[in-house]
C-alpha atoms as a PDB file:
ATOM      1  CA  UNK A   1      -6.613 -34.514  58.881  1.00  0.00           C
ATOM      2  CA  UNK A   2      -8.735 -36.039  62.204  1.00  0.00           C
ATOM      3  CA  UNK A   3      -7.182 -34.981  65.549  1.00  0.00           C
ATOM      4  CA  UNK A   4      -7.658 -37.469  68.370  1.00  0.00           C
ATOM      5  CA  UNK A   5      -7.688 -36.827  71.521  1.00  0.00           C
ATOM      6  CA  UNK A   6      -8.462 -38.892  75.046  1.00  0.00           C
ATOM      7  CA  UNK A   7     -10.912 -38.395  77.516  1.00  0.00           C
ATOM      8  CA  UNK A   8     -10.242 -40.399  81.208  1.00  0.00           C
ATOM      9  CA  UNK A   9     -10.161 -40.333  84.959  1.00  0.00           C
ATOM     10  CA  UNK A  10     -12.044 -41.952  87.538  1.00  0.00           C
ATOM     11  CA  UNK A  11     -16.071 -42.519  87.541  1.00  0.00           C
ATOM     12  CA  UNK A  12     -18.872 -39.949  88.623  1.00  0.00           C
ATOM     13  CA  UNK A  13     -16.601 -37.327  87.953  1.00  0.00           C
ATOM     14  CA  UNK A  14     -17.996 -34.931  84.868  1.00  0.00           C
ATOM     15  CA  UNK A  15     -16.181 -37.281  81.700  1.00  0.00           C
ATOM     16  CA  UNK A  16     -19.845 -37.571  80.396  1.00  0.00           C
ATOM     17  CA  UNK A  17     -20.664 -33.972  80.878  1.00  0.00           C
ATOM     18  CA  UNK A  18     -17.683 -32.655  79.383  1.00  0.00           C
ATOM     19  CA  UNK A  19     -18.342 -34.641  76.345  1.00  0.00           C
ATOM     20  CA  UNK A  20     -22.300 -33.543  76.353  1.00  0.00           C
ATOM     21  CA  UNK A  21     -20.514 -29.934  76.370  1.00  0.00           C
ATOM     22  CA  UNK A  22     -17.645 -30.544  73.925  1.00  0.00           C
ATOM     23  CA  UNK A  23     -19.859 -31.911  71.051  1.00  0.00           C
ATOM     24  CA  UNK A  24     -21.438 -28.621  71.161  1.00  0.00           C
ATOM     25  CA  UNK A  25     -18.706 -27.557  68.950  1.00  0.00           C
ATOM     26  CA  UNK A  26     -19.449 -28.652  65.540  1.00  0.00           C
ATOM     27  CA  UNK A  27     -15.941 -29.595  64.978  1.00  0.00           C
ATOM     28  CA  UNK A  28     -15.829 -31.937  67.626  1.00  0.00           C
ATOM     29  CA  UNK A  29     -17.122 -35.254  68.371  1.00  0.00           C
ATOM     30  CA  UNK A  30     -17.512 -36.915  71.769  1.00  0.00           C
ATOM     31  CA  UNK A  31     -19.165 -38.906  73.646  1.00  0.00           C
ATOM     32  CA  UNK A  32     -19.954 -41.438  76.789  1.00  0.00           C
ATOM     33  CA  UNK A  33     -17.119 -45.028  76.542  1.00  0.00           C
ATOM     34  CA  UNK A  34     -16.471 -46.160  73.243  1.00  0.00           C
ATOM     35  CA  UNK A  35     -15.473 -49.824  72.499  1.00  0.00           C
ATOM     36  CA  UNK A  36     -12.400 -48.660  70.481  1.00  0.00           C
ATOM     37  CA  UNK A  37     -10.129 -49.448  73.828  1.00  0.00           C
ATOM     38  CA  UNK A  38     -11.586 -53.119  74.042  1.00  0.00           C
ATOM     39  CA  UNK A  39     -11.241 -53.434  70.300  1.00  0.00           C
ATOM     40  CA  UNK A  40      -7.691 -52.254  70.730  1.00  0.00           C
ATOM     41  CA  UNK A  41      -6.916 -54.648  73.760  1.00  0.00           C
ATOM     42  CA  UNK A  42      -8.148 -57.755  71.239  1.00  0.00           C
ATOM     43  CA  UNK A  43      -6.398 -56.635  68.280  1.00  0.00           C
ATOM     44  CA  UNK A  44      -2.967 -56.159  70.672  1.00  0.00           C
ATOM     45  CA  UNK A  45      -3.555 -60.072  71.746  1.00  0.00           C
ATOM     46  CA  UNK A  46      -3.657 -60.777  68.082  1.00  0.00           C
ATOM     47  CA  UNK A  47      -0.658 -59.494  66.756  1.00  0.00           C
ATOM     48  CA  UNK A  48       1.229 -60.923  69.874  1.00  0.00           C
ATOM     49  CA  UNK A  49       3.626 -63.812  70.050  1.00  0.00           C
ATOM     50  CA  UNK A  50       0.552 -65.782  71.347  1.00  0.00           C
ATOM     51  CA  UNK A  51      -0.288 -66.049  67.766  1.00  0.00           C
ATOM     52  CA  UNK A  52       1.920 -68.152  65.491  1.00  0.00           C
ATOM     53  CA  UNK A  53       1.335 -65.928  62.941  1.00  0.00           C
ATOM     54  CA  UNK A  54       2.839 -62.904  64.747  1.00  0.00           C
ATOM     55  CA  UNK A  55       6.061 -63.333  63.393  1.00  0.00           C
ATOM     56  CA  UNK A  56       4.544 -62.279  59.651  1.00  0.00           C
ATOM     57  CA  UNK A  57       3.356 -59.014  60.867  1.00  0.00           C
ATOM     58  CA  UNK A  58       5.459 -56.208  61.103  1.00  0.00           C
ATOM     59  CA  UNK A  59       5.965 -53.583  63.741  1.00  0.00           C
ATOM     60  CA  UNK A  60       4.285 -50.874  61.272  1.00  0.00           C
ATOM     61  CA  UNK A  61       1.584 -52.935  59.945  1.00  0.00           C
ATOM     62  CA  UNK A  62       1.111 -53.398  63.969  1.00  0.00           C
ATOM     63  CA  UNK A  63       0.305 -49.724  63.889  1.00  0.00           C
ATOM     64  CA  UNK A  64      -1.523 -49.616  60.788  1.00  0.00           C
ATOM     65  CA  UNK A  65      -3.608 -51.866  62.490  1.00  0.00           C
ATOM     66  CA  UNK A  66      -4.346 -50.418  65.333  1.00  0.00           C
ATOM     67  CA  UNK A  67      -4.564 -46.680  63.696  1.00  0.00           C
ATOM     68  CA  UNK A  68      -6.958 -48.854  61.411  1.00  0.00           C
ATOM     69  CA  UNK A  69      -9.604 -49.435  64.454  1.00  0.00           C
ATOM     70  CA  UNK A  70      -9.785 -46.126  65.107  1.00  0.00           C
ATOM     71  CA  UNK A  71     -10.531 -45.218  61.354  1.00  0.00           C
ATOM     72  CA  UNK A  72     -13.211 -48.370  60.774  1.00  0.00           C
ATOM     73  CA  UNK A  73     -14.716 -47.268  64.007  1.00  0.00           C
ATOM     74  CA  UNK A  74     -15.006 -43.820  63.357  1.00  0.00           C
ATOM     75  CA  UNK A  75     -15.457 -43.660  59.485  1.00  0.00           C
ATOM     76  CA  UNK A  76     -19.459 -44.341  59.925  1.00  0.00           C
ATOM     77  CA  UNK A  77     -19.997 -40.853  61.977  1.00  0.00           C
ATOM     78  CA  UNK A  78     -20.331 -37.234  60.539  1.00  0.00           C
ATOM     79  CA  UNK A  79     -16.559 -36.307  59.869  1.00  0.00           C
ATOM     80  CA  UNK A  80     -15.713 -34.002  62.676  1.00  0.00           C
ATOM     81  CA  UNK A  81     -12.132 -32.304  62.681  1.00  0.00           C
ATOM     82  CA  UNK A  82     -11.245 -33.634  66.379  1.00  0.00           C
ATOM     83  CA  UNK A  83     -12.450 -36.907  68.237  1.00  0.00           C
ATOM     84  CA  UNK A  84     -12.270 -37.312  71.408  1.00  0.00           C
ATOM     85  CA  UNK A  85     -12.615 -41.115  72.746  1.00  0.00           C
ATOM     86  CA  UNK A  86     -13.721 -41.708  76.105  1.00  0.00           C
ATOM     87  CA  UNK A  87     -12.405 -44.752  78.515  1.00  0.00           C
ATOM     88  CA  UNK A  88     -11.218 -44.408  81.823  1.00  0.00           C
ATOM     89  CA  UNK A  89      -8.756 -46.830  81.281  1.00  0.00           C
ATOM     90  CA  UNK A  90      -6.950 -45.024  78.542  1.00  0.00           C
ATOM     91  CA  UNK A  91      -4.626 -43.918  81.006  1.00  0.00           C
ATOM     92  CA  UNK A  92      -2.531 -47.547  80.789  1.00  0.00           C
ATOM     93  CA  UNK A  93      -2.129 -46.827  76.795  1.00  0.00           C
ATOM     94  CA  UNK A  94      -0.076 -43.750  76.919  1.00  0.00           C
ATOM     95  CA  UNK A  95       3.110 -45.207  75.118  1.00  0.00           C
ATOM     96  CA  UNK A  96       0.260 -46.625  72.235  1.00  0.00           C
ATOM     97  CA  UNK A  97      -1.297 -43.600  71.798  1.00  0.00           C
ATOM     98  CA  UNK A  98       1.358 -41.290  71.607  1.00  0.00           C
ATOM     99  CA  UNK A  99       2.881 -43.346  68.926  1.00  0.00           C
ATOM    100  CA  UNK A 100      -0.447 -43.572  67.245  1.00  0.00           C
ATOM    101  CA  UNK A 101      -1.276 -39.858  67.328  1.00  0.00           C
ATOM    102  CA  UNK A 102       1.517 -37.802  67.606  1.00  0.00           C
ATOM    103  CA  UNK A 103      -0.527 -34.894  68.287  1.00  0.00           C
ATOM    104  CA  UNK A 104      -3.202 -36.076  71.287  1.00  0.00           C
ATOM    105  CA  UNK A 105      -3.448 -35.310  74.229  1.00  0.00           C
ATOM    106  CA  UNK A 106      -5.707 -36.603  77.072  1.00  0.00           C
ATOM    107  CA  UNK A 107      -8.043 -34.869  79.379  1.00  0.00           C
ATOM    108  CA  UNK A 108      -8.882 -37.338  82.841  1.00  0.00           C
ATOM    109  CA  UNK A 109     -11.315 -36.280  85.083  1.00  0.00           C
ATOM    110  CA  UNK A 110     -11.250 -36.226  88.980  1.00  0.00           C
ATOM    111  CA  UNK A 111     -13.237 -36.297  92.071  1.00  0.00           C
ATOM    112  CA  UNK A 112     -12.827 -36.803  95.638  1.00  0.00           C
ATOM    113  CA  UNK A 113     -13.199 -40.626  95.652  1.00  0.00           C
ATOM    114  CA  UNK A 114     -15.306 -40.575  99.225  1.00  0.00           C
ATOM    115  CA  UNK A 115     -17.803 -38.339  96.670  1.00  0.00           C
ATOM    116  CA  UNK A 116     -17.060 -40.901  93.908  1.00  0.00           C
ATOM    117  CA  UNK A 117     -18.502 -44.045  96.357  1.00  0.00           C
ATOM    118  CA  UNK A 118     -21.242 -41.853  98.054  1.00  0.00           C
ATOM    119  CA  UNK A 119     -22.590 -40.670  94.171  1.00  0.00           C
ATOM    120  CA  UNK A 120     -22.307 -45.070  93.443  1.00  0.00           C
ATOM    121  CA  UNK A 121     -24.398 -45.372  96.833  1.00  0.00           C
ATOM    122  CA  UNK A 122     -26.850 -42.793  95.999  1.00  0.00           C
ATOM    123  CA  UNK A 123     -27.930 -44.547  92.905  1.00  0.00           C
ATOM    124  CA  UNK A 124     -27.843 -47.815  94.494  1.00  0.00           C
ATOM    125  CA  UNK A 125     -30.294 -46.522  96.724  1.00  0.00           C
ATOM    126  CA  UNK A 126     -32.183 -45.183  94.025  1.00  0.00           C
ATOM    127  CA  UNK A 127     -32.549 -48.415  91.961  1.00  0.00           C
ATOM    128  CA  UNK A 128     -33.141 -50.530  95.243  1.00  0.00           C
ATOM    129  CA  UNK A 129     -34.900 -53.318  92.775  1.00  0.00           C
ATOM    130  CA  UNK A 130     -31.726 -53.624  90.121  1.00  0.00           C
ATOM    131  CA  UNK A 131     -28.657 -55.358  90.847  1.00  0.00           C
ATOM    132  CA  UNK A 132     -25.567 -53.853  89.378  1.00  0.00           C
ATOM    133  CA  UNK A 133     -22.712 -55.239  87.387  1.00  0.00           C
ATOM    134  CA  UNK A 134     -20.461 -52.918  89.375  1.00  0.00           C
ATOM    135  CA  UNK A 135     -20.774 -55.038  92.243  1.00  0.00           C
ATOM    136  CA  UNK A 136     -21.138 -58.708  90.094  1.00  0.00           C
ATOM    137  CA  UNK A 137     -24.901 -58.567  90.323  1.00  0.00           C
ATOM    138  CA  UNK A 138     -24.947 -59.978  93.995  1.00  0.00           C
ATOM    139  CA  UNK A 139     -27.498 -58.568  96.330  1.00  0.00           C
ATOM    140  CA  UNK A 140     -25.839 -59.597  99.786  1.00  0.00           C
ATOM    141  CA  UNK A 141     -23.569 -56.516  99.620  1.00  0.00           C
ATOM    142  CA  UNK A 142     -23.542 -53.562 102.540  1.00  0.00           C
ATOM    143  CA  UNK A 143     -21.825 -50.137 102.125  1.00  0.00           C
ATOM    144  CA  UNK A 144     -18.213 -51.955 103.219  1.00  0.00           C
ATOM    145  CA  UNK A 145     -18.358 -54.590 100.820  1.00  0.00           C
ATOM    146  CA  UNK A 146     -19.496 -52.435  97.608  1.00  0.00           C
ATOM    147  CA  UNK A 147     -16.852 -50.011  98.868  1.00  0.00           C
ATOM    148  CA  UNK A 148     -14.236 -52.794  98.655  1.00  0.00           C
ATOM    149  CA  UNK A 149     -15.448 -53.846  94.806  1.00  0.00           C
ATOM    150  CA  UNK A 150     -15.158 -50.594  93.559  1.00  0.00           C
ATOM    151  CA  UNK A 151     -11.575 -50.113  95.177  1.00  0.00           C
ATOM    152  CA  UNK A 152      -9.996 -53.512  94.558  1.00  0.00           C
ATOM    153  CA  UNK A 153      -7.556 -53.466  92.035  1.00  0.00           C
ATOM    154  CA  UNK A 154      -9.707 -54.502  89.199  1.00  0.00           C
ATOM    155  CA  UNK A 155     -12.708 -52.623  90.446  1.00  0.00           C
ATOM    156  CA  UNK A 156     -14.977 -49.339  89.008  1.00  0.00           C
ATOM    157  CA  UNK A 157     -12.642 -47.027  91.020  1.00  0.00           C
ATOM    158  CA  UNK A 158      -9.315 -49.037  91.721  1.00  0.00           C
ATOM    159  CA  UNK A 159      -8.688 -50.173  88.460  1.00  0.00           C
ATOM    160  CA  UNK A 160      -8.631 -46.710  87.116  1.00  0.00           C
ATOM    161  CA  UNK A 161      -7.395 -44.701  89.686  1.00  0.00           C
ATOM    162  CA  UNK A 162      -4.152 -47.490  89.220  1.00  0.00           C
ATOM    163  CA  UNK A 163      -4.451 -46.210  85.292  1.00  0.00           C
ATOM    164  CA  UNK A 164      -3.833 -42.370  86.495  1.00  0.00           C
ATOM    165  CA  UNK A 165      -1.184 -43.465  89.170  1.00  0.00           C
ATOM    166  CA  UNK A 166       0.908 -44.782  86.165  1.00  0.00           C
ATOM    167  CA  UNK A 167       0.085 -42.308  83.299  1.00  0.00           C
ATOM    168  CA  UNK A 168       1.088 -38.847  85.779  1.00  0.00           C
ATOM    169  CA  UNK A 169       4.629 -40.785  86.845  1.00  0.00           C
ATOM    170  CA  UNK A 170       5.204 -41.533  83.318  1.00  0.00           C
ATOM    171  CA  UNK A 171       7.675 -39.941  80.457  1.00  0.00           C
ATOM    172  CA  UNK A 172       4.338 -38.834  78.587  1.00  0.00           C
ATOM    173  CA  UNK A 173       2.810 -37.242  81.562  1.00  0.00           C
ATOM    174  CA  UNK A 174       2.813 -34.044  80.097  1.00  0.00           C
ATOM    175  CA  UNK A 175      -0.195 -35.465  77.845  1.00  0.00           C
ATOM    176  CA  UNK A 176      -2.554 -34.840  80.432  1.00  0.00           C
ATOM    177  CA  UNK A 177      -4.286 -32.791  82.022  1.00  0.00           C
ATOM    178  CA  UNK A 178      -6.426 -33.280  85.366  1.00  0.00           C
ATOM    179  CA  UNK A 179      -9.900 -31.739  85.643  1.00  0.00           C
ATOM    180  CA  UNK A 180     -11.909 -31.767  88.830  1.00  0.00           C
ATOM    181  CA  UNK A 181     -15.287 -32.095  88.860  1.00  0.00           C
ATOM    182  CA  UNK A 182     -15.850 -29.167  90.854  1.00  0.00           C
ATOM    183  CA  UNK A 183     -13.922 -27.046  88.416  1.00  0.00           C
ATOM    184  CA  UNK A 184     -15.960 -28.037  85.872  1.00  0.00           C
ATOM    185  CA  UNK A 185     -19.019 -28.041  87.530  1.00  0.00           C
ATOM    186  CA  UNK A 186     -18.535 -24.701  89.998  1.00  0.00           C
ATOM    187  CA  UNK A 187     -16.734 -22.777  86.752  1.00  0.00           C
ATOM    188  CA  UNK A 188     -17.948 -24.812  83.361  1.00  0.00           C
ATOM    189  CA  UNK A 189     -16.265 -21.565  81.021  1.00  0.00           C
ATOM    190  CA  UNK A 190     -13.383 -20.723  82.756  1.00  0.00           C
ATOM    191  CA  UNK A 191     -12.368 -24.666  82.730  1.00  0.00           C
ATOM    192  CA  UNK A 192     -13.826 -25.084  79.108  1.00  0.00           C
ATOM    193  CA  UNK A 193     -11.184 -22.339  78.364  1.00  0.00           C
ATOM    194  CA  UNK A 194      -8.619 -23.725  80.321  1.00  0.00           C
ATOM    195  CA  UNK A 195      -9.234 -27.149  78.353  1.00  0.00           C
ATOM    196  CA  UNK A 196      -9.384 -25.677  74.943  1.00  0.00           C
ATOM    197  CA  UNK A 197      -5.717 -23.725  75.768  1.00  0.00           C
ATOM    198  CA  UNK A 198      -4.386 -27.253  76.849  1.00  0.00           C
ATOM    199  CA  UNK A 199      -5.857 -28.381  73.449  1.00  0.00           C
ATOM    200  CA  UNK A 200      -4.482 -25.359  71.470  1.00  0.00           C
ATOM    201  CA  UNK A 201      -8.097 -25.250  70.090  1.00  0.00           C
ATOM    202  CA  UNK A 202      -9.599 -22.185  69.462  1.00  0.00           C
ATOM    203  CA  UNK A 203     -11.869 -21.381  72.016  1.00  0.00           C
ATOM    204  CA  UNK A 204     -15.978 -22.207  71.288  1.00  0.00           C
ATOM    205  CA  UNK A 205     -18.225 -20.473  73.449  1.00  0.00           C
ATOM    206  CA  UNK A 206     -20.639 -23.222  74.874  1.00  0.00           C
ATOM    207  CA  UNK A 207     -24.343 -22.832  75.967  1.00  0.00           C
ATOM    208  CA  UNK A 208     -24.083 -24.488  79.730  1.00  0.00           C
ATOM    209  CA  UNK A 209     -27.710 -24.286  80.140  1.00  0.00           C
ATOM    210  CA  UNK A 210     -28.873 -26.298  77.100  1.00  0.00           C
ATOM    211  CA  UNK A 211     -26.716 -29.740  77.542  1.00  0.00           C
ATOM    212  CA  UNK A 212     -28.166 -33.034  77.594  1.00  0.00           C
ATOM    213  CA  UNK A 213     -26.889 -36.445  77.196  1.00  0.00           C
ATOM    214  CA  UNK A 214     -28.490 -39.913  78.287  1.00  0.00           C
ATOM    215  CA  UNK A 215     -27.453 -43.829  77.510  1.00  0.00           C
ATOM    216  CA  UNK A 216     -31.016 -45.118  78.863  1.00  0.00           C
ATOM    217  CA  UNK A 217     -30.413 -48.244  76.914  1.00  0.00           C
ATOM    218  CA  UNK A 218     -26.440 -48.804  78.549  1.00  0.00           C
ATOM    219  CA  UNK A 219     -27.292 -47.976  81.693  1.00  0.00           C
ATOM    220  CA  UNK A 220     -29.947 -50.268  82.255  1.00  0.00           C
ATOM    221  CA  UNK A 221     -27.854 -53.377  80.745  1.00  0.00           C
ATOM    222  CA  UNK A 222     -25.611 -52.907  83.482  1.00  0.00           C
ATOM    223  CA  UNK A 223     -27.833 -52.302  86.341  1.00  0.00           C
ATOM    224  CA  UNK A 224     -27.719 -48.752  87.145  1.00  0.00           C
ATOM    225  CA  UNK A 225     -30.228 -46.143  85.687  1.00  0.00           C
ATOM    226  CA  UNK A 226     -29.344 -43.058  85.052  1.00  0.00           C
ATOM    227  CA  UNK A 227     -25.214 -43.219  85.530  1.00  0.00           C
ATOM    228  CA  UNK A 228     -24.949 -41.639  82.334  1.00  0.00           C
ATOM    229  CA  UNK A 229     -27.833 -39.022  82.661  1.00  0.00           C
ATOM    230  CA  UNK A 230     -26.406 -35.332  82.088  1.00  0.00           C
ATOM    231  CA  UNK A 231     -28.767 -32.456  83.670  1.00  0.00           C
ATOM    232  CA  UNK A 232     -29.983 -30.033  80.685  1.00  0.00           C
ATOM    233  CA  UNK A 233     -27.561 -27.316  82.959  1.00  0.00           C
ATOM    234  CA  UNK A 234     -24.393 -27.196  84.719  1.00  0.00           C
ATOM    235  CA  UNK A 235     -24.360 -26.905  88.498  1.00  0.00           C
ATOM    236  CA  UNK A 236     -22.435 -27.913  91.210  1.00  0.00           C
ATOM    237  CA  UNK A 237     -24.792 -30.046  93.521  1.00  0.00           C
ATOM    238  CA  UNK A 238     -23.367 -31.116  96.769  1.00  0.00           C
ATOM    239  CA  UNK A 239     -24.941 -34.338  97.922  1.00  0.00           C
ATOM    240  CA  UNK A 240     -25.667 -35.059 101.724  1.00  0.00           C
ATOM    241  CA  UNK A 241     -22.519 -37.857 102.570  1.00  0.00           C
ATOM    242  CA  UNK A 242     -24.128 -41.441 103.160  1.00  0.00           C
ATOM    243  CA  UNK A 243     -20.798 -42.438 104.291  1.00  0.00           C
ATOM    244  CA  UNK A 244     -19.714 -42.948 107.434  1.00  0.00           C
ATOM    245  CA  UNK A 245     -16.844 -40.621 108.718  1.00  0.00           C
ATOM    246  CA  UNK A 246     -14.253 -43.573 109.279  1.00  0.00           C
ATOM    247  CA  UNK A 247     -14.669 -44.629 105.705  1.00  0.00           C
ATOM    248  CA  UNK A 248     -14.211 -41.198 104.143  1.00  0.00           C
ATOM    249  CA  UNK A 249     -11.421 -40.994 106.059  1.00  0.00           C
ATOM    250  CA  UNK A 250      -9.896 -44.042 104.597  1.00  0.00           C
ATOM    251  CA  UNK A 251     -10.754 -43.371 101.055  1.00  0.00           C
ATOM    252  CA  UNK A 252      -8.967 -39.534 101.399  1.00  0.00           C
ATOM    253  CA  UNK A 253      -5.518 -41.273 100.064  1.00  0.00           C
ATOM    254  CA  UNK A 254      -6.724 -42.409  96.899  1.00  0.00           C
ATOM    255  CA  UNK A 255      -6.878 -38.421  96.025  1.00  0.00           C
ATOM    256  CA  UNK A 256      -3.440 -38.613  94.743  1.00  0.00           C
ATOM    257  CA  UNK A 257      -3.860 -35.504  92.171  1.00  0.00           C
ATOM    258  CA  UNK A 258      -3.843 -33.655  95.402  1.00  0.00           C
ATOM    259  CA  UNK A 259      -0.636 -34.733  97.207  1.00  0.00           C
ATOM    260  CA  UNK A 260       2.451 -33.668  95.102  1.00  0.00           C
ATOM    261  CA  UNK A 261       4.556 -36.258  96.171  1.00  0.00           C
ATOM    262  CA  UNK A 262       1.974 -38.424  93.714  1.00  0.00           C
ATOM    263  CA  UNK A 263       2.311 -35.640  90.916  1.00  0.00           C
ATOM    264  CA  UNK A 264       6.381 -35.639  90.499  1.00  0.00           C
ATOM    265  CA  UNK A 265       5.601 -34.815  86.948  1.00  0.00           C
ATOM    266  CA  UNK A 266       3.516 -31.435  87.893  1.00  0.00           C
ATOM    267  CA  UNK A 267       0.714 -32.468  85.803  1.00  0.00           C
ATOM    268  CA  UNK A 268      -1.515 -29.386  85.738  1.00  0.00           C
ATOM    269  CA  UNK A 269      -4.440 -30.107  87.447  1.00  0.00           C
ATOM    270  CA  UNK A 270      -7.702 -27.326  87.343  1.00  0.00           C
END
């Protein structure tokens, strides 16, 4: 029988390489966002009341057919023991998934969000040419105003930092665990190990200098080469700050896995 488990958290903050690291094991299977949340957040408008036909659909052929996306999606891929899907905003589905799969368990990944924004203004640097679908392909943007897109409520950072704000104050909370980036980039085994333990997967030792994962094709649909691209080795490389001082400032309270009057739940967090 297929364990599932959830891989979340905020952006630029090591989801895609712990995935590049996790398919290592050949029981595993991971990798970069799936569509399997979007699928789910149709088929949920479906077999609502805003459909007529709602009424002739029961509450467990509801979950049959949800359970059933997961299966159609994942039936085409080598059979692997444990998948892990990847969406930040997986987060908001705790009560569905739990309910769906008994058994998972969800990893979401951290970073200071003033790194987070300066990591989103190094590549917009980088791709000076490209305009991004981050920031609604519009080119008369500065530092504030991309800042304020990616923090509004629906934006690349808000929207799923609002995700993790619910999911660690909920009953489930102890579903998750919180990685930080540097953990997992300063200490790869020792959080690998820490990760598999959370799991209760036996642990699989992992080669940190041969990874490599790239969505070329993704990347570039949305305007920002290389946000996927995964180094062939784990390090921790600390970029220069682009920022100014009184927007890191500002951005220091969104770093709620590190105030514990935002963690009442004592969700571990490595």
């Amino acid at each position: 029988m297929t364990t599932h488990h959830f891989i979340s958290g905020i952006p630029r903050s090591g989801s895609t390489l712990l995935s590049a690291l996790l398919k290592q094991n050949p029981r595993f299977h991971a990798a970069m966002t799936s569509p399997v949340y979007s699928i789910i957040n149709e088929m949920l408008v479906a077999i609502s009341a805003k459909n007529n036909y709602s009424v002739f659909i029961s509450q467990l052929q509801k979950e049959r057919l949800l359970r059933g996306v997961f299966d159609a999606y994942y039936s085409v891929m080598p059979e692997k023991e444990v998948i892990f899907d990847t969406r930040r905003s997986w987060t908001s589905k705790l009560p569905l998934l739990v309910n769906l799969f008994p058994e998972c368990r969800i990893i979401c990944c951290v970073r200071n969000v003033a790194d987070v924004v300066n990591s989103f203004e190094y590549l917009h640097s980088k791709n000076f040419t490209e305009l991004s679908g981050l920031y609604s392909f519009k080119s008369e943007q500065n530092l504030f105003d991309r800042t304020e897109i990616l923090m509004r409520p629906d934006g690349h950072i808000g929207k799923t930092l609002n995700c993790l704000n619910e999911a660690m104050n909920s009953t489930h909370a102890n579903r998750l665990l919180i990685v930080r980036y540097e953990s997992l980039t300063n200490a790869p085994l020792p959080t690998l190990s820490e990760i598999y333990d959370f799991l209760d997967e036996p642990v699989f030792i992992h080669d940190i200098h041969n990874i490599a994962y790239e969505a070329d094709e993704y990347d570039a649909a949305i305007g920002v080469p290389g946000l996927h691209t995964v180094r062939s080795s784990v390090s921790h490389m600390e970029k220069k700050s682009i920022l100014p001082i009184s927007l890191i400032k500002r951005l220091e309270s969104f770093n709620i896995w590190q105030q514990p009057e935002c963690n009442p739940q004592r969700v571990k967090v490595i």
